[in-house]
C-alpha atoms as a PDB file:
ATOM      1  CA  UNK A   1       0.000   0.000   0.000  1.00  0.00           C
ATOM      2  CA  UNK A   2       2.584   2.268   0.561  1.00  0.00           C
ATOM      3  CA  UNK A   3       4.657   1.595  -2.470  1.00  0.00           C
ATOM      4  CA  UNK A   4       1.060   2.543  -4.329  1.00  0.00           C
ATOM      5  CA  UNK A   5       1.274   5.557  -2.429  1.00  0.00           C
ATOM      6  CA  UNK A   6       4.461   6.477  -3.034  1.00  0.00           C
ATOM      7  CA  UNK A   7       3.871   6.096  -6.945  1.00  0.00           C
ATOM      8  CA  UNK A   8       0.636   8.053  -6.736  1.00  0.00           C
ATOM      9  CA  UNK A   9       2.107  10.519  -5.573  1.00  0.00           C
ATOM     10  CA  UNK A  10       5.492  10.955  -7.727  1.00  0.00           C
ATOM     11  CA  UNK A  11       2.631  10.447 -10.599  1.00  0.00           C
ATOM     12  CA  UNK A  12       1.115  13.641  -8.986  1.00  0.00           C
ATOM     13  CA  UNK A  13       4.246  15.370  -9.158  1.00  0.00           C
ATOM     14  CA  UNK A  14       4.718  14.365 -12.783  1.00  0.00           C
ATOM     15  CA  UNK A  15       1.389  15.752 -13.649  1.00  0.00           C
ATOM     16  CA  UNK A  16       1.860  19.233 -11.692  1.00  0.00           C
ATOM     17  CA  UNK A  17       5.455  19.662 -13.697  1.00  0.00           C
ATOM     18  CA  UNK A  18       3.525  19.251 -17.057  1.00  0.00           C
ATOM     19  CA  UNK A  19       0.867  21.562 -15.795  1.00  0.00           C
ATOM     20  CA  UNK A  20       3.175  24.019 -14.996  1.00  0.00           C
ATOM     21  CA  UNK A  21       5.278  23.709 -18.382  1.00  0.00           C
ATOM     22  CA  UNK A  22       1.853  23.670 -20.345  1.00  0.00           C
ATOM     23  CA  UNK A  23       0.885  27.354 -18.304  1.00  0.00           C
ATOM     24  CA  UNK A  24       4.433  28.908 -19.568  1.00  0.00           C
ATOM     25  CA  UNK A  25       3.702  27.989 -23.143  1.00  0.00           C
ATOM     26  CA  UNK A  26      -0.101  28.979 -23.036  1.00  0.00           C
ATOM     27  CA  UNK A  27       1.260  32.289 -21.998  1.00  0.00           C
ATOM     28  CA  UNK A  28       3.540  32.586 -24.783  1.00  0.00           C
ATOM     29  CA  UNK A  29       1.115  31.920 -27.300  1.00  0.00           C
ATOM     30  CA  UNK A  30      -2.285  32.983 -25.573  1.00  0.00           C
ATOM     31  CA  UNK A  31      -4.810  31.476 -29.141  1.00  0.00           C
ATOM     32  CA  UNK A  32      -4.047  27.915 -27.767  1.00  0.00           C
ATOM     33  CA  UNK A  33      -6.314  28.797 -24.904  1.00  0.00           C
ATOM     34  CA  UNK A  34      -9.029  28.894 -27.246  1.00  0.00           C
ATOM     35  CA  UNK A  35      -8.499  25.769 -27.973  1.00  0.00           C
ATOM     36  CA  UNK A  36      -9.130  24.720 -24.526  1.00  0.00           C
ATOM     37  CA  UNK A  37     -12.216  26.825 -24.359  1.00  0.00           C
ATOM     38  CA  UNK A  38     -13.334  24.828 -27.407  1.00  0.00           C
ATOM     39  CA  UNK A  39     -12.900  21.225 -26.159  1.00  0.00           C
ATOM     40  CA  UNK A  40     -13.507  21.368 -22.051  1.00  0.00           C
ATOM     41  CA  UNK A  41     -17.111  21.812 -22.695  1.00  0.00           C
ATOM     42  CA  UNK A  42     -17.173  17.920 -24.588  1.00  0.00           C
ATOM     43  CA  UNK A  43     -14.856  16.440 -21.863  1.00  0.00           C
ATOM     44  CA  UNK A  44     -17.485  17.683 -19.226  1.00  0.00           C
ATOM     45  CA  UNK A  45     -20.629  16.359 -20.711  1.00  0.00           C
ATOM     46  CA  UNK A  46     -19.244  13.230 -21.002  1.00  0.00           C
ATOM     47  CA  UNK A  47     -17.554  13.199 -17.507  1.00  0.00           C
ATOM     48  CA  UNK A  48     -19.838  14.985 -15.193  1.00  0.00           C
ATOM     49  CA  UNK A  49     -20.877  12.874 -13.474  1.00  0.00           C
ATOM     50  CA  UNK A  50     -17.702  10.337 -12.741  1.00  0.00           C
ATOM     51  CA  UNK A  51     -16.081  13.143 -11.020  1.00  0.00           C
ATOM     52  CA  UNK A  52     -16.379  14.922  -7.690  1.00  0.00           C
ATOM     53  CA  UNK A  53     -14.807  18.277  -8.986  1.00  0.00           C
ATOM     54  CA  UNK A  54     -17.113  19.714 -11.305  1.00  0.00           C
ATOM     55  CA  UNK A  55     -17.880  22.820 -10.223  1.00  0.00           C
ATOM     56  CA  UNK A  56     -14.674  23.152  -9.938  1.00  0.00           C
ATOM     57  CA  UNK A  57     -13.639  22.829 -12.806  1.00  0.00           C
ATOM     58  CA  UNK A  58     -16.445  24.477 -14.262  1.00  0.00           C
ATOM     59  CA  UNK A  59     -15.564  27.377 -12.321  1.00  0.00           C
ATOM     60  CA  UNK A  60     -12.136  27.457 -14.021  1.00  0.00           C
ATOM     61  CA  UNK A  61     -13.272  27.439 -17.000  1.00  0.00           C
ATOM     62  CA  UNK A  62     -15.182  30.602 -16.659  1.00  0.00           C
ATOM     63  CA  UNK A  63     -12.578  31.977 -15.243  1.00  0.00           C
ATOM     64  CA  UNK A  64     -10.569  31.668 -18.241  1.00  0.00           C
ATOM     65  CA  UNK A  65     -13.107  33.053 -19.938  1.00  0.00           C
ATOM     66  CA  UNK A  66     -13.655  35.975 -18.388  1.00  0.00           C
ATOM     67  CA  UNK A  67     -11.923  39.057 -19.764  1.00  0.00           C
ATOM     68  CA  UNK A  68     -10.784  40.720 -15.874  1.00  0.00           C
ATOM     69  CA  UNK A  69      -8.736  37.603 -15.600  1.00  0.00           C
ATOM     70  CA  UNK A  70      -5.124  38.278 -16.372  1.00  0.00           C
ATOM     71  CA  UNK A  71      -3.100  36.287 -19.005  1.00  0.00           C
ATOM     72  CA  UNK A  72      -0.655  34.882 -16.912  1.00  0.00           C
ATOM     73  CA  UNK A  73      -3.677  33.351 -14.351  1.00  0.00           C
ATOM     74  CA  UNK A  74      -5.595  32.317 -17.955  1.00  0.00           C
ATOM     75  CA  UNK A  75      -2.785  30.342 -18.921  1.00  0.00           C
ATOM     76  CA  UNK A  76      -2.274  28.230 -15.764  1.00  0.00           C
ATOM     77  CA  UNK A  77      -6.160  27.907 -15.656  1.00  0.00           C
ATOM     78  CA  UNK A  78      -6.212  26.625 -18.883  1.00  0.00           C
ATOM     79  CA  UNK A  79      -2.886  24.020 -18.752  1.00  0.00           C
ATOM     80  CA  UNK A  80      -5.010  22.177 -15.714  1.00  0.00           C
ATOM     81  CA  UNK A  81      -7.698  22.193 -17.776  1.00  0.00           C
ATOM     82  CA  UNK A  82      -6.079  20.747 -20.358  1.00  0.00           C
ATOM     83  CA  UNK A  83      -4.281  18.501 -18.738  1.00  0.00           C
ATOM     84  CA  UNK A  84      -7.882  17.260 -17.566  1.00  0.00           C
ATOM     85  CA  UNK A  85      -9.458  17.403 -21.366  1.00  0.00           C
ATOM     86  CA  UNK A  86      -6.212  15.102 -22.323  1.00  0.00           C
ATOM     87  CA  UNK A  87      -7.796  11.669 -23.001  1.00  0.00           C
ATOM     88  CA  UNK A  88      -3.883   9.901 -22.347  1.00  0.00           C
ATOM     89  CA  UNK A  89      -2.243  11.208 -19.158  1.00  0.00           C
ATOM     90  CA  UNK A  90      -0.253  10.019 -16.158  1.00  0.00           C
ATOM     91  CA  UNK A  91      -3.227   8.365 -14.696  1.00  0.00           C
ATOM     92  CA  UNK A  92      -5.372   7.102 -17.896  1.00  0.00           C
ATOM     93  CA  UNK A  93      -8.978   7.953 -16.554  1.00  0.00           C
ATOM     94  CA  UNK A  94     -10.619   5.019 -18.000  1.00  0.00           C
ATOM     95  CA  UNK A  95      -8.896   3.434 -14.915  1.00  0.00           C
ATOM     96  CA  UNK A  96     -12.073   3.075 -12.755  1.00  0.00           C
ATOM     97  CA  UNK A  97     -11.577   5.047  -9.246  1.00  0.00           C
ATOM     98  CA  UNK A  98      -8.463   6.030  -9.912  1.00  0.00           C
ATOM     99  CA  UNK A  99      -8.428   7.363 -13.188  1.00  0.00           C
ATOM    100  CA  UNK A 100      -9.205  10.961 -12.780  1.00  0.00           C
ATOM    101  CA  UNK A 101      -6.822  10.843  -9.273  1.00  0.00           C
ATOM    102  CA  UNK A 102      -4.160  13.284 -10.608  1.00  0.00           C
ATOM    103  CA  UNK A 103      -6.143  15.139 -12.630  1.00  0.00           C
ATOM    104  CA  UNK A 104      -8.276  16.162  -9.404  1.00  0.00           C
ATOM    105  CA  UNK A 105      -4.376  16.412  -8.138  1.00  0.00           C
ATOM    106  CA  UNK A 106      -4.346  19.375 -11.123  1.00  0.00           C
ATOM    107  CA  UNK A 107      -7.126  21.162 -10.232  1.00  0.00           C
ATOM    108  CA  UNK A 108      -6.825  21.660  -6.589  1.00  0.00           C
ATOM    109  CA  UNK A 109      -3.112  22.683  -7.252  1.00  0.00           C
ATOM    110  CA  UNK A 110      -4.161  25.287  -9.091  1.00  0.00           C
ATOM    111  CA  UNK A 111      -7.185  26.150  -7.235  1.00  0.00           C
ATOM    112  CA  UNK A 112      -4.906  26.609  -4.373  1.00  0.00           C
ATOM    113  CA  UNK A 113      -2.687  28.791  -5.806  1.00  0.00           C
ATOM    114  CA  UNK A 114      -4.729  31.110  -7.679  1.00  0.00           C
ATOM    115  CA  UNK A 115      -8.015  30.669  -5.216  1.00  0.00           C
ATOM    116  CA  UNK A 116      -8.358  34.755  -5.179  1.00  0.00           C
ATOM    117  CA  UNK A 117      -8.979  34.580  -8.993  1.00  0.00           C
ATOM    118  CA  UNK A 118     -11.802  32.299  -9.250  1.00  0.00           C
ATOM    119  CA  UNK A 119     -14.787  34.835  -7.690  1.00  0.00           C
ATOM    120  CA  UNK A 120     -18.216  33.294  -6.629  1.00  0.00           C
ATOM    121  CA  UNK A 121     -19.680  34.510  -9.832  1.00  0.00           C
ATOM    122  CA  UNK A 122     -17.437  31.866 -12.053  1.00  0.00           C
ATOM    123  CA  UNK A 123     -18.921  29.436  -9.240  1.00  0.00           C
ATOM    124  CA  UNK A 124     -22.394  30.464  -9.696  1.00  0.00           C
ATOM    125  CA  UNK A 125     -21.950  30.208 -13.591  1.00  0.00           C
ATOM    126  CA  UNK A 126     -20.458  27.234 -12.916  1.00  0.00           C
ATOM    127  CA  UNK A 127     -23.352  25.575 -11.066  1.00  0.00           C
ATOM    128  CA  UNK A 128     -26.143  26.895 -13.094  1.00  0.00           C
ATOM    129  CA  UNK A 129     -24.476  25.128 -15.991  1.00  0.00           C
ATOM    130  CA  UNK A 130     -24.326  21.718 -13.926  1.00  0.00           C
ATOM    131  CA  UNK A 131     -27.817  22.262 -13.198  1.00  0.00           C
ATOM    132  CA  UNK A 132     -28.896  22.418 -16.812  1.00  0.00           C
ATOM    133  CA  UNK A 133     -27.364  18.940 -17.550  1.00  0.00           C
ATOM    134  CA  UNK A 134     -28.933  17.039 -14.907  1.00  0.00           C
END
């Protein structure tokens, strides 16, 4: 159990690097955030309701959206979510309750460090939109 740990968690690790790598280039070259935009939408129909971090996410996602945000919080806001949209990553999420492990990992990274940019009214958007797919 522990040696499971100990890989979940350098897998964790793994994930956060690539996060963070993904954010620097997203910054450099700001379009490929629309390209994020585009696809999180798809990945969260189809994965609502496997995972506990949906509002979450969602949240993100409009705050990335939102013009006040600043580039540089857009870009690692967008890298987590892409990370998350990625259909191959360090924990494949097919993997039944483990699979979306580090990409929950992701997001509360980033919510964590950037908690004073999301603002209640991405979470409200957020939740109104999970509302209208149940």
């Amino acid at each position: 159990m522990a040696r499971q740990s100990r890989k979940s968690a350098a897998l964790t690790t793994a994930a956060v690097a690539a996060v963070k790598q993904s954010a620097d280039y997203l910054q450099k070259h700001p379009d490929a955030i629309k390209k994020v935009l585009k696809e999180f939408p798809k990945k969260l129909d189809s994965t609502s309701d496997k995972i506990s971090f949906a509002t979450q996410a969602t949240a993100m996602y409009y705050a990335v959206r939102d013009p006040k945000t600043s580039l540089k919080v857009k870009a690692l806001l967008a890298a987590a979510l892409a990370y998350f949209i990625l259909p191959l990553d360090f924990i494949p999420d097919w993997l039944v309750g483990i699979g979306f492990t580090d990409d929950l990992a992701v997001i509360l990274m980033v919510l964590r460090q950037l908690s004073g940019s999301i603002t209640e009214e991405h979470y409200a958007s957020a939740r109104r939109r999970l509302q209208r797919e149940q």
